[in-house]
Every structure is written in C-alpha cells, then in structure tokens.
PDB file of N, CA and C in Angstrom:
ATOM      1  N   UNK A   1       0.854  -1.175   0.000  1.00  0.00           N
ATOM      2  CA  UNK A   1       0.000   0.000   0.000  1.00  0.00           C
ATOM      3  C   UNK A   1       0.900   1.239   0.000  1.00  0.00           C
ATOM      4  N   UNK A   2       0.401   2.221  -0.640  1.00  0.00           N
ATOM      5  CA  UNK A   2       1.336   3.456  -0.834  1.00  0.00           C
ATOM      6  C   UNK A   2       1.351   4.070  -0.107  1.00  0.00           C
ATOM      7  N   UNK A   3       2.476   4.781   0.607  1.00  0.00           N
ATOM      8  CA  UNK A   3       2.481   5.941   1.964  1.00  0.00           C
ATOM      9  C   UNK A   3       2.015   7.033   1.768  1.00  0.00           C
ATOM     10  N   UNK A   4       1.581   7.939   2.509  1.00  0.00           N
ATOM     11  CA  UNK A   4       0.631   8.843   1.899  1.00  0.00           C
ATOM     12  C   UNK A   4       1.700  10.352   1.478  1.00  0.00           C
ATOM     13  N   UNK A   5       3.092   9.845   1.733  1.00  0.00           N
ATOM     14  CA  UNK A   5       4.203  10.474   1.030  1.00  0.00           C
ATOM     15  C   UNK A   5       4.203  10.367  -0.818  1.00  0.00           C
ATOM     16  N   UNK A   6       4.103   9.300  -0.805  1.00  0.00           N
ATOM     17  CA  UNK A   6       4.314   8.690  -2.160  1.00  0.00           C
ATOM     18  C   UNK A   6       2.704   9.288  -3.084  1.00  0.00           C
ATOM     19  N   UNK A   7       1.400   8.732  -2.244  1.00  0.00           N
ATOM     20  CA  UNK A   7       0.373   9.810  -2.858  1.00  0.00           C
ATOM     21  C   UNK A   7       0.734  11.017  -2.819  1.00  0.00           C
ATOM     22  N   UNK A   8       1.199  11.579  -2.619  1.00  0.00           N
ATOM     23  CA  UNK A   8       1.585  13.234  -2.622  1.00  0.00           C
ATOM     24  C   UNK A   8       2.271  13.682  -3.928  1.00  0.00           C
ATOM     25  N   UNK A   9       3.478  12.532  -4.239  1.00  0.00           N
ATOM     26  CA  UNK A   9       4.524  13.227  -4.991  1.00  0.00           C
ATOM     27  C   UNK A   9       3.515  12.775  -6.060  1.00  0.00           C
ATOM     28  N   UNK A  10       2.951  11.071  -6.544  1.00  0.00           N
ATOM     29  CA  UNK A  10       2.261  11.025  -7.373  1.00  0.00           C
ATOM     30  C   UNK A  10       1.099  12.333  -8.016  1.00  0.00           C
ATOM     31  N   UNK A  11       0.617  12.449  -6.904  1.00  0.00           N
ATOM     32  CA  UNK A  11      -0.425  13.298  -7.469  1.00  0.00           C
ATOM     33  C   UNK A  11       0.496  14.632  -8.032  1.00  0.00           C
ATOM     34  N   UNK A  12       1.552  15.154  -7.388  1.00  0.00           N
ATOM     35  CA  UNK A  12       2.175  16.347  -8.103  1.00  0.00           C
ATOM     36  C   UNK A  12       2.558  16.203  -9.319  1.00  0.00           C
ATOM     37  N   UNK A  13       2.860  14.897  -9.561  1.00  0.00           N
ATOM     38  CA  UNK A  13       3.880  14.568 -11.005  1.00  0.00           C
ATOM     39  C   UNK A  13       2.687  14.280 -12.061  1.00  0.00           C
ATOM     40  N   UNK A  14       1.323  13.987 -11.812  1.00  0.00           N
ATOM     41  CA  UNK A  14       0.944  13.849 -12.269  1.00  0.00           C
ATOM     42  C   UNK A  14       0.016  15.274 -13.006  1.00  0.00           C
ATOM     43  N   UNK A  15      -0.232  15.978 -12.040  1.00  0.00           N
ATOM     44  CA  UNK A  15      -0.552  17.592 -12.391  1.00  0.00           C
ATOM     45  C   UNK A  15       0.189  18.543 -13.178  1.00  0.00           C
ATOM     46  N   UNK A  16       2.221  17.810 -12.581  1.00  0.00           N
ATOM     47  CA  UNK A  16       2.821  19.004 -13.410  1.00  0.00           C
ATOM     48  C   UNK A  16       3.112  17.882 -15.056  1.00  0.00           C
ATOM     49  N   UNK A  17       3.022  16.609 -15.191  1.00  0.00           N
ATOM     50  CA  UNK A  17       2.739  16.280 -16.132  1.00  0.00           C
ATOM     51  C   UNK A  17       1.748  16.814 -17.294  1.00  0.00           C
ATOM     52  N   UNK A  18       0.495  16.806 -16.765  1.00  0.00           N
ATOM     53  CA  UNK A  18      -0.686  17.415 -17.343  1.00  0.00           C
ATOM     54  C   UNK A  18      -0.701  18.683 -17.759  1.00  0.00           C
ATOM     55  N   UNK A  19      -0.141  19.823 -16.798  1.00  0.00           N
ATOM     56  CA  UNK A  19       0.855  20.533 -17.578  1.00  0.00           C
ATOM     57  C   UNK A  19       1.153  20.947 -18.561  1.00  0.00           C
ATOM     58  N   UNK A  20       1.743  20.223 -18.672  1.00  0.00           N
ATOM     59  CA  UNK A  20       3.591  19.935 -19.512  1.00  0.00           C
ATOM     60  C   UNK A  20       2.733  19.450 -20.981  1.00  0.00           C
ATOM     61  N   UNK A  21       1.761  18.894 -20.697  1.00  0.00           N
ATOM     62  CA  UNK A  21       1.232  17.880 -21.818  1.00  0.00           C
ATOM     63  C   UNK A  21      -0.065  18.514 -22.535  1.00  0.00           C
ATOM     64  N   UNK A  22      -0.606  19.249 -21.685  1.00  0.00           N
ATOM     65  CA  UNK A  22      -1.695  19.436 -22.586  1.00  0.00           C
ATOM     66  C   UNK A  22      -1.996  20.779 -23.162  1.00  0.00           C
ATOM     67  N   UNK A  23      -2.582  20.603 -24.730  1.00  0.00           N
ATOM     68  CA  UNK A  23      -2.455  21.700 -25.171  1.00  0.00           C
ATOM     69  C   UNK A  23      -3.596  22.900 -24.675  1.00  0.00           C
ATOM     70  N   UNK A  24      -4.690  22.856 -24.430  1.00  0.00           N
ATOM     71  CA  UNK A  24      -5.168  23.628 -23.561  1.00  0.00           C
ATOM     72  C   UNK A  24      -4.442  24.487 -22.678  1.00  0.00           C
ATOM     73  N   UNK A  25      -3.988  23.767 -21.699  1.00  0.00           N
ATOM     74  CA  UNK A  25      -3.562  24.314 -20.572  1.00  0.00           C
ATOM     75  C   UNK A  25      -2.170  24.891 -20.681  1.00  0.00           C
ATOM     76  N   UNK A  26      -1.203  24.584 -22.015  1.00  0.00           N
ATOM     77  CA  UNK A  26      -0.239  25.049 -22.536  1.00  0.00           C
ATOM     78  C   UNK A  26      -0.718  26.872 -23.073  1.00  0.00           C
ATOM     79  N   UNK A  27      -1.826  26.819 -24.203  1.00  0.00           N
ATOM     80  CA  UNK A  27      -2.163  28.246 -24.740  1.00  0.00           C
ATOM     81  C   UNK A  27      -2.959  28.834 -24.356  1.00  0.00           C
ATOM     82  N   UNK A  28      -3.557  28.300 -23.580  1.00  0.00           N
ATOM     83  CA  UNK A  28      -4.395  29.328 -22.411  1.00  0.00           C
ATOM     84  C   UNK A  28      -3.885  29.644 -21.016  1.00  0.00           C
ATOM     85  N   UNK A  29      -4.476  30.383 -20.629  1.00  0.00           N
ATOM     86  CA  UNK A  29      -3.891  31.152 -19.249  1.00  0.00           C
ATOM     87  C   UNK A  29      -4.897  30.193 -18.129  1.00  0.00           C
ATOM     88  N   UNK A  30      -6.319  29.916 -18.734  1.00  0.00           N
ATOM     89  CA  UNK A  30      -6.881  28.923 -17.364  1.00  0.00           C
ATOM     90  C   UNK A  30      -6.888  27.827 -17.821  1.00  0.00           C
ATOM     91  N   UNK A  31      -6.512  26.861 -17.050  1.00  0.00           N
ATOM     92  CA  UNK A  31      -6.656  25.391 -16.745  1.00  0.00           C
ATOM     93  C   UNK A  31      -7.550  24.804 -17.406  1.00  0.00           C
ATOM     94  N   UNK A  32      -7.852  24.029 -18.013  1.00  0.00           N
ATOM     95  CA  UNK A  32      -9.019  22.922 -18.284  1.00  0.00           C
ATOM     96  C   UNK A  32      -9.263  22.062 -16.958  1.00  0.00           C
ATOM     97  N   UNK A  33     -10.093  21.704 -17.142  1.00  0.00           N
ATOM     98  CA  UNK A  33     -11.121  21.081 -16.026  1.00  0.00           C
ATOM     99  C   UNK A  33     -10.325  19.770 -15.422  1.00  0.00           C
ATOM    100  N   UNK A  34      -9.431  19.102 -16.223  1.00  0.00           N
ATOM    101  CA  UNK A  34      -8.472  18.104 -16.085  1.00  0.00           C
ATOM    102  C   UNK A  34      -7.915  18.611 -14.909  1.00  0.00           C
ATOM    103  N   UNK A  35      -7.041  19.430 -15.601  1.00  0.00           N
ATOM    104  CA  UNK A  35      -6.166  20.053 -14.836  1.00  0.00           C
ATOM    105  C   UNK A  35      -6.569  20.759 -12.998  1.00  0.00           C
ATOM    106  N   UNK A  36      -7.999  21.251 -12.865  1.00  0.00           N
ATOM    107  CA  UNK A  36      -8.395  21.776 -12.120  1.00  0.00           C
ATOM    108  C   UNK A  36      -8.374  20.219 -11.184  1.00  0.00           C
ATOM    109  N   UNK A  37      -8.901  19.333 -11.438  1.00  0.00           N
ATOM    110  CA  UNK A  37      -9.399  18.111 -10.661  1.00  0.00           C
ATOM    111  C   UNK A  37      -7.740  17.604 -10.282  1.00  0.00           C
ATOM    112  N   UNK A  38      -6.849  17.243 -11.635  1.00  0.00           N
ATOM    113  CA  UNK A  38      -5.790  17.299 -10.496  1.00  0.00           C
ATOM    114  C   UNK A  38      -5.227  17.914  -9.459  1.00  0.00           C
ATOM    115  N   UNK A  39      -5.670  19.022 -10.037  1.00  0.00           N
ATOM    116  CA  UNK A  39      -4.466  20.591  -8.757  1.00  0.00           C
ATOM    117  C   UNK A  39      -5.448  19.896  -7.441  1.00  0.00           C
ATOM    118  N   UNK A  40      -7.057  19.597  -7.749  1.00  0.00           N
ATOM    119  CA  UNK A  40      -7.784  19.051  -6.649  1.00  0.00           C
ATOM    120  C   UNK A  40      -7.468  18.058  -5.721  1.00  0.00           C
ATOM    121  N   UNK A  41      -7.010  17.147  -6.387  1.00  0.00           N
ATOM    122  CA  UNK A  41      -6.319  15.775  -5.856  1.00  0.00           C
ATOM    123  C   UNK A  41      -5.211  16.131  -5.208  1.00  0.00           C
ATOM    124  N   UNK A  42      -3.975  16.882  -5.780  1.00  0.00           N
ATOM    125  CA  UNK A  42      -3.168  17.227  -4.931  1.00  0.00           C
ATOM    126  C   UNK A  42      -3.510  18.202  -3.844  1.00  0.00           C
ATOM    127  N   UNK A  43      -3.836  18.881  -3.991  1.00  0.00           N
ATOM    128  CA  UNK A  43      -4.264  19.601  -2.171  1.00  0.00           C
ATOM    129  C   UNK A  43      -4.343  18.958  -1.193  1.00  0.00           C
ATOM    130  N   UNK A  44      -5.900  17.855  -2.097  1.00  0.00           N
ATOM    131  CA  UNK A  44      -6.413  16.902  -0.861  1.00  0.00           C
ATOM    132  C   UNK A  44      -5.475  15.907  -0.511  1.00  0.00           C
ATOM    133  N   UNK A  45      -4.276  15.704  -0.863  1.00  0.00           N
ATOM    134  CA  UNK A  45      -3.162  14.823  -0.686  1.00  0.00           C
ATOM    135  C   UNK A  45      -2.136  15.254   0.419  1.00  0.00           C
ATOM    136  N   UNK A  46      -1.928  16.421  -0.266  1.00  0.00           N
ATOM    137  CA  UNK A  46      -1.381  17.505   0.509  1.00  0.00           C
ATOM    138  C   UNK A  46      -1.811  17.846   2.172  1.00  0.00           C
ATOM    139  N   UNK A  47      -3.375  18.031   2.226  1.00  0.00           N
ATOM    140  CA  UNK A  47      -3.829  18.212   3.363  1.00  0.00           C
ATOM    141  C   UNK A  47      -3.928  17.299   4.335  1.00  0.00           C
ATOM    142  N   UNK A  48      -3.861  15.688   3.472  1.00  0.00           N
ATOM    143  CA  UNK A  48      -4.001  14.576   4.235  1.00  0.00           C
ATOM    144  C   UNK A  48      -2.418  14.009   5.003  1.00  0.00           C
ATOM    145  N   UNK A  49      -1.288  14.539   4.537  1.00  0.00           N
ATOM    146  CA  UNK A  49      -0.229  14.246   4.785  1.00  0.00           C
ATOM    147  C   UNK A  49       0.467  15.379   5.424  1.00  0.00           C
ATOM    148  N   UNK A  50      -0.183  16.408   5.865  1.00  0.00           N
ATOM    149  CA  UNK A  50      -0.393  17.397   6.922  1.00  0.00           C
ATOM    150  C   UNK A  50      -0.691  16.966   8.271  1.00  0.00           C
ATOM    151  N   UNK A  51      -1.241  15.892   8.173  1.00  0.00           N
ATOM    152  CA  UNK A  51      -1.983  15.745   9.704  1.00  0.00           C
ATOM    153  C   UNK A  51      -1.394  14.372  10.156  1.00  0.00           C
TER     154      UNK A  51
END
C-alpha cells in the first residue's frame, strides 16, 4: 500500500505532467477542467499528509 508520502509526490507529477502535456492548458492562461481536478487531488493529498 502506498504511503501517503508517495500519494503526494504522485499526485504532483501527475498535475505538473498534465501541464507539460496538454495543449489547452499550454495556450491558455486557465486550466481545463483536467487540470483543475488534479491541482484538486493534490491539495487533498497535501492536506491529508499534513496531519
């Protein structure tokens, strides 16, 4: 089972992947909805490995 370290970095690599990758979110200034749900996931990853 994954440490909730390892959910953390996943979820980052996977946001700044998405990123990196998509053209939306490359030529526009706001996020696509993808992108919003990851930045989502990481917070809540974030917040959970806070406590």
């Amino acid at each position: 089972m994954p440490s909730q370290g390892d959910a953390l970095q996943q979820a980052r690599a996977d946001y700044d992947q998405h990123m990196g990758s998509c053209r939306q979110c490359h030529v526009d200034t706001v996020p696509c909805p993808v992108a919003k749900h990851l930045l989502r996931l990481y917070n809540n990853a974030r917040r959970t490995a806070a406590r």
